[in-house]
N, C-alpha and C. Protein backbone atom coordinates (compact mmCIF):
# COMPACT_ATOMS: atom_id res chain seq x y z
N UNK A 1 20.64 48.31 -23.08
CA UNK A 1 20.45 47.37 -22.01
C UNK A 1 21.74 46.59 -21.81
N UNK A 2 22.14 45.88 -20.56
CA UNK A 2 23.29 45.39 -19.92
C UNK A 2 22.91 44.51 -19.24
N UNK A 3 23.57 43.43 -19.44
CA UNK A 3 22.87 42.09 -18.95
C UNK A 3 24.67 41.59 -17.71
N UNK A 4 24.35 41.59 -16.45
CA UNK A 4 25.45 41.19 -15.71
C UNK A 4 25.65 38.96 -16.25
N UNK A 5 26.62 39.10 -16.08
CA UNK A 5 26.76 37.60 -16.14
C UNK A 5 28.10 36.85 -15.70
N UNK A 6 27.87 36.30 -14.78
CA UNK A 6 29.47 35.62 -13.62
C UNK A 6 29.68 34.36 -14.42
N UNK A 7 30.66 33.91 -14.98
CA UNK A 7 30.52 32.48 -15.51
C UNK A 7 31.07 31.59 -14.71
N UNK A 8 30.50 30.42 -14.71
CA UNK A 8 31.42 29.72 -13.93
C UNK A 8 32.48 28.73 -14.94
N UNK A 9 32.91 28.14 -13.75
CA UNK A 9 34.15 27.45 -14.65
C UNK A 9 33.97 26.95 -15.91
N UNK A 10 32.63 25.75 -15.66
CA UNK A 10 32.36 25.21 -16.44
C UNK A 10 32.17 25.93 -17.76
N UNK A 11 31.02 27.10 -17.45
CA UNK A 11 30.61 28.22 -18.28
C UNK A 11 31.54 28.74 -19.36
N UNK A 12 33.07 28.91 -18.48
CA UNK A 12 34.17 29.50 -19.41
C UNK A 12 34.76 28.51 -20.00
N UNK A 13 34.37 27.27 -19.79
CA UNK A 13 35.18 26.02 -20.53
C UNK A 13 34.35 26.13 -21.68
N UNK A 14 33.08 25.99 -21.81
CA UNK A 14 31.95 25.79 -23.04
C UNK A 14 32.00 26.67 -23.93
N UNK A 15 32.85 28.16 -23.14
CA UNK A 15 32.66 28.89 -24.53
C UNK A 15 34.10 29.05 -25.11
N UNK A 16 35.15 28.91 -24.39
CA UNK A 16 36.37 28.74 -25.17
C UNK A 16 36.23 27.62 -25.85
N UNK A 17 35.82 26.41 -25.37
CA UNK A 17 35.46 25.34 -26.58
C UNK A 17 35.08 25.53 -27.60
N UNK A 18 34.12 26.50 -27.68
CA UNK A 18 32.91 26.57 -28.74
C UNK A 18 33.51 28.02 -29.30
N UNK A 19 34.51 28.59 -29.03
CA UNK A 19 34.86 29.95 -29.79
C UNK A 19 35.70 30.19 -30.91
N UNK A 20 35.20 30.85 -32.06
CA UNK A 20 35.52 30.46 -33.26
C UNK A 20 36.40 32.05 -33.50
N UNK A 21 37.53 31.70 -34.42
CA UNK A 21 38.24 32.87 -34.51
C UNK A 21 37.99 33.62 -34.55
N UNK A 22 38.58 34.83 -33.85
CA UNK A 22 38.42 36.63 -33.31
C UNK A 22 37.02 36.40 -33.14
N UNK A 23 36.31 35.83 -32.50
CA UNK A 23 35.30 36.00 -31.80
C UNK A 23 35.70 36.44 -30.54
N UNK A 24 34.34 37.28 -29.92
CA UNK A 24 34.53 37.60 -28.52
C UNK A 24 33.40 36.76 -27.37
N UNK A 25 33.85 36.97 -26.18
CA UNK A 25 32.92 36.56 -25.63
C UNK A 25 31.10 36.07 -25.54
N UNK A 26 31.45 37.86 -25.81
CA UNK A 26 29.50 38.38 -26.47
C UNK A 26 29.08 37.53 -27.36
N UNK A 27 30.17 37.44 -28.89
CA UNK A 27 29.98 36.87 -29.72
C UNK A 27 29.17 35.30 -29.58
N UNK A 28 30.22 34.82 -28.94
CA UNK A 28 29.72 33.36 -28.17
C UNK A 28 28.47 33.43 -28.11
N UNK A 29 28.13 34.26 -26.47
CA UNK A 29 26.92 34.12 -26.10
C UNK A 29 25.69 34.51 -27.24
N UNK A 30 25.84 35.44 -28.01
CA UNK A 30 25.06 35.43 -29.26
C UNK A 30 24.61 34.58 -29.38
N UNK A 31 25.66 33.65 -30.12
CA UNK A 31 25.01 32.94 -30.93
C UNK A 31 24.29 31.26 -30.30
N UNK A 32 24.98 31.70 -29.05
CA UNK A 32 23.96 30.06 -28.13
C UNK A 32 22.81 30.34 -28.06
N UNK A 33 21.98 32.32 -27.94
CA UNK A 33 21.08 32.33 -27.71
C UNK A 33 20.38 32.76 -29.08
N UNK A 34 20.83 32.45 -30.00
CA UNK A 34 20.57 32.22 -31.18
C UNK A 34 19.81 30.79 -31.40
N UNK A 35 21.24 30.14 -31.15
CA UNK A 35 20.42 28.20 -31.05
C UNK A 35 19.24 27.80 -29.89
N UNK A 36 19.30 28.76 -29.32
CA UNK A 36 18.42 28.70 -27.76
C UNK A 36 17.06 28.91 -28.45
N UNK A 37 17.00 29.84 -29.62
CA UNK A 37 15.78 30.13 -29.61
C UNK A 37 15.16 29.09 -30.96
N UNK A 38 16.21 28.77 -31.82
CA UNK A 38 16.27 28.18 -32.91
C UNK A 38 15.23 26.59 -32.23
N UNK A 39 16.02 26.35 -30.70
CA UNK A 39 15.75 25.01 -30.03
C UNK A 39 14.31 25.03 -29.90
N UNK A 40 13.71 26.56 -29.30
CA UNK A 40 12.27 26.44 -28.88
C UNK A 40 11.61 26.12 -30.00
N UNK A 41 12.05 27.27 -30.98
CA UNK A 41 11.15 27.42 -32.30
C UNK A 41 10.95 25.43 -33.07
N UNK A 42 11.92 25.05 -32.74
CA UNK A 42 11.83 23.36 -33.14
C UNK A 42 10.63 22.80 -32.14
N UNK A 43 10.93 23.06 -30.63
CA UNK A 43 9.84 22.78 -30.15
C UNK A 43 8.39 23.26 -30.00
N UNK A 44 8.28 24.15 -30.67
CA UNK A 44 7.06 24.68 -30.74
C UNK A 44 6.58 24.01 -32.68
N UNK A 45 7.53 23.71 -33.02
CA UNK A 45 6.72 23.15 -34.49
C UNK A 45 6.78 21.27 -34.12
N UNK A 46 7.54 20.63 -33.49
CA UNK A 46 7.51 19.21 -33.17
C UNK A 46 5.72 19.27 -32.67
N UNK A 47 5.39 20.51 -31.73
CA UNK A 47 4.25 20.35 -30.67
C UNK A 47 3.16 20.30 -32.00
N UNK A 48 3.02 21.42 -32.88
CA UNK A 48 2.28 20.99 -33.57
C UNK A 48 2.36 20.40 -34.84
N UNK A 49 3.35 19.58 -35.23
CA UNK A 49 3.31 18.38 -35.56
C UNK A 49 2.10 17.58 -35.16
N UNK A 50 2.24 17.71 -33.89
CA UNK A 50 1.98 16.62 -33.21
C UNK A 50 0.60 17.21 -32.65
N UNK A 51 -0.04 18.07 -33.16
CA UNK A 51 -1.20 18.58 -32.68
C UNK A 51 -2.42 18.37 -34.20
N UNK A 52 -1.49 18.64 -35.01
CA UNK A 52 -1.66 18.61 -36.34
C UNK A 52 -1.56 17.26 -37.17
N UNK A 53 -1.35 15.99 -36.32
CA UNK A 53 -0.73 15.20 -37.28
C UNK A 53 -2.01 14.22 -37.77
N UNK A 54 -3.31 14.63 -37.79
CA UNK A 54 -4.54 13.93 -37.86
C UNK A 54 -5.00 14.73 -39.21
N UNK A 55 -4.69 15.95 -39.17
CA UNK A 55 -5.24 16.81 -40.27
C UNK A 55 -4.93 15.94 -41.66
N UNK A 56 -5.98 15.91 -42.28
CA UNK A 56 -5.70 15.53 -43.54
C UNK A 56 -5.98 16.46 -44.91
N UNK A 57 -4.83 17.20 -45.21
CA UNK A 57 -5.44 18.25 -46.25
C UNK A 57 -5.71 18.08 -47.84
N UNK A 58 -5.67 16.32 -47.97
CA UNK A 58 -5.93 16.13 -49.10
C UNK A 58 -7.86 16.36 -49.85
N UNK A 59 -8.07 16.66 -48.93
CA UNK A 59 -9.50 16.65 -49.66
C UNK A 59 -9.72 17.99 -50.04
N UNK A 60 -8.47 19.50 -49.22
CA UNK A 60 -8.86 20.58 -49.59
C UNK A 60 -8.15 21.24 -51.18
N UNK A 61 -8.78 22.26 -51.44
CA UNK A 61 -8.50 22.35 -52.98
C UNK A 61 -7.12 23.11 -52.86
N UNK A 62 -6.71 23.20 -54.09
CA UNK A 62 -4.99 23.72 -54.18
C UNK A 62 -4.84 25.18 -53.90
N UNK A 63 -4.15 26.20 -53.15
CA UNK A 63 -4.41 27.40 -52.74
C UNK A 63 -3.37 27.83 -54.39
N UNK A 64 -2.53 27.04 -54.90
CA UNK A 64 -2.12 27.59 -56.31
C UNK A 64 -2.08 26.33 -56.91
N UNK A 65 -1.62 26.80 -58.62
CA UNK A 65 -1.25 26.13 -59.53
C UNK A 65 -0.02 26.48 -60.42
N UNK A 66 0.12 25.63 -61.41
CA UNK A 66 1.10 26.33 -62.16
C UNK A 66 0.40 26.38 -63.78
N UNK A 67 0.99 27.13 -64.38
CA UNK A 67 0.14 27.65 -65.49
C UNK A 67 0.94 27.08 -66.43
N UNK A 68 0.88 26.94 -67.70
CA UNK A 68 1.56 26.14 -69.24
C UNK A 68 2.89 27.06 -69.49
N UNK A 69 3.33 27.86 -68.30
CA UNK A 69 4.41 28.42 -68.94
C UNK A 69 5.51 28.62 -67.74
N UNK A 70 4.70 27.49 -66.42
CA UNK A 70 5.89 27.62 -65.34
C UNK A 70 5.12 28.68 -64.66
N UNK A 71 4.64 29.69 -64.71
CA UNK A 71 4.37 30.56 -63.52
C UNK A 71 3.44 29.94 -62.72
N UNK A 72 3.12 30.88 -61.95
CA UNK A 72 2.48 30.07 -60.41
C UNK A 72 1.45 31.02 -60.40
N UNK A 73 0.01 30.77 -60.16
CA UNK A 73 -0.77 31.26 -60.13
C UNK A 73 -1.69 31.19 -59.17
N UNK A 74 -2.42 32.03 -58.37
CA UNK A 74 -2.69 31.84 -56.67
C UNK A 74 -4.41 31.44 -57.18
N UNK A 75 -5.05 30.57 -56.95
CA UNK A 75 -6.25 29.40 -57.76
C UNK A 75 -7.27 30.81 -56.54
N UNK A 76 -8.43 31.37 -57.90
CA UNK A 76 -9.14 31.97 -57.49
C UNK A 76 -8.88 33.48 -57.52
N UNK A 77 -7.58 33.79 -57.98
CA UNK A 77 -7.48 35.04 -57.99
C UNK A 77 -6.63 35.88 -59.14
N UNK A 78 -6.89 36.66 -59.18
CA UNK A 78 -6.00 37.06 -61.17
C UNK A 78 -4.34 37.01 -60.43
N UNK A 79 -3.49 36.68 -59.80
CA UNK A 79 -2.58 37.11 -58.98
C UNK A 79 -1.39 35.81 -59.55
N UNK A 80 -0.67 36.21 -60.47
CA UNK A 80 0.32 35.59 -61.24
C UNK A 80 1.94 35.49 -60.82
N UNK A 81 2.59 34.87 -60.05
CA UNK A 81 4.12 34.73 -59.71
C UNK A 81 4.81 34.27 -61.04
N UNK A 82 5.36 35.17 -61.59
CA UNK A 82 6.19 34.71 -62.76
C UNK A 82 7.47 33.90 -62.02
N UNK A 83 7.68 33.04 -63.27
CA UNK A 83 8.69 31.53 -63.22
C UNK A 83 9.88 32.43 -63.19
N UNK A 84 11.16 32.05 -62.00
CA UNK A 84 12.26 32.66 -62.51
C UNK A 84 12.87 31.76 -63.53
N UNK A 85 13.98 32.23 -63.97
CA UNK A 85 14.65 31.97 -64.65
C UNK A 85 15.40 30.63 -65.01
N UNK A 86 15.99 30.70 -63.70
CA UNK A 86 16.37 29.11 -62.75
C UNK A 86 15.26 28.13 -62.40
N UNK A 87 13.89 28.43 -62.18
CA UNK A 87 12.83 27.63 -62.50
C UNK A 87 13.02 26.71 -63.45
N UNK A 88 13.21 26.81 -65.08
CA UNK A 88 13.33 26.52 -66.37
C UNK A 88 14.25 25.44 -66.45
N UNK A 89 15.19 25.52 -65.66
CA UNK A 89 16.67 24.74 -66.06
C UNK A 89 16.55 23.16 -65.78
């Protein structure tokens, strides 16, 4: 797929601003629509924040625990996450 795109002045000012060595054009645009989506994905978790912000999940029980030796254990089921290593330190 091939996406046409005319920049305007401004357009070519924002991305030579914003262009980081031996990057290319494309490159640029990448990665704005990288942050473009990074932006929604913020706004779609602010929304339910804010849809969510009444929930109170302290009364529900723990979906894990941790066991006498650091591992993690999923509450209700034989299903054991051993402690790494770096856990310990």
């Amino acid at each position: 797929m091939s996406v046409g795109f005319r920049p305007t002045e401004e357009d070519l000012r924002v991305i030579e601003a914003n262009r980081r060595k031996d990057e290319k054009t494309s490159d640029v645009i990448r990665r704005a629509l990288r942050l473009l989506d990074r932006e929604a994905w913020e706004e779609r978790a602010r929304a339910d924040m804010h849809r969510l912000r009444t929930e109170d999940l302290s009364a529900e029980a723990a979906a894990w625990e941790y066991d006498a030796d650091g591992n993690i254990r999923i509450t209700g089921t034989d299903t054991t996450v051993p402690a790494r290593s770096q856990d310990h330190a």
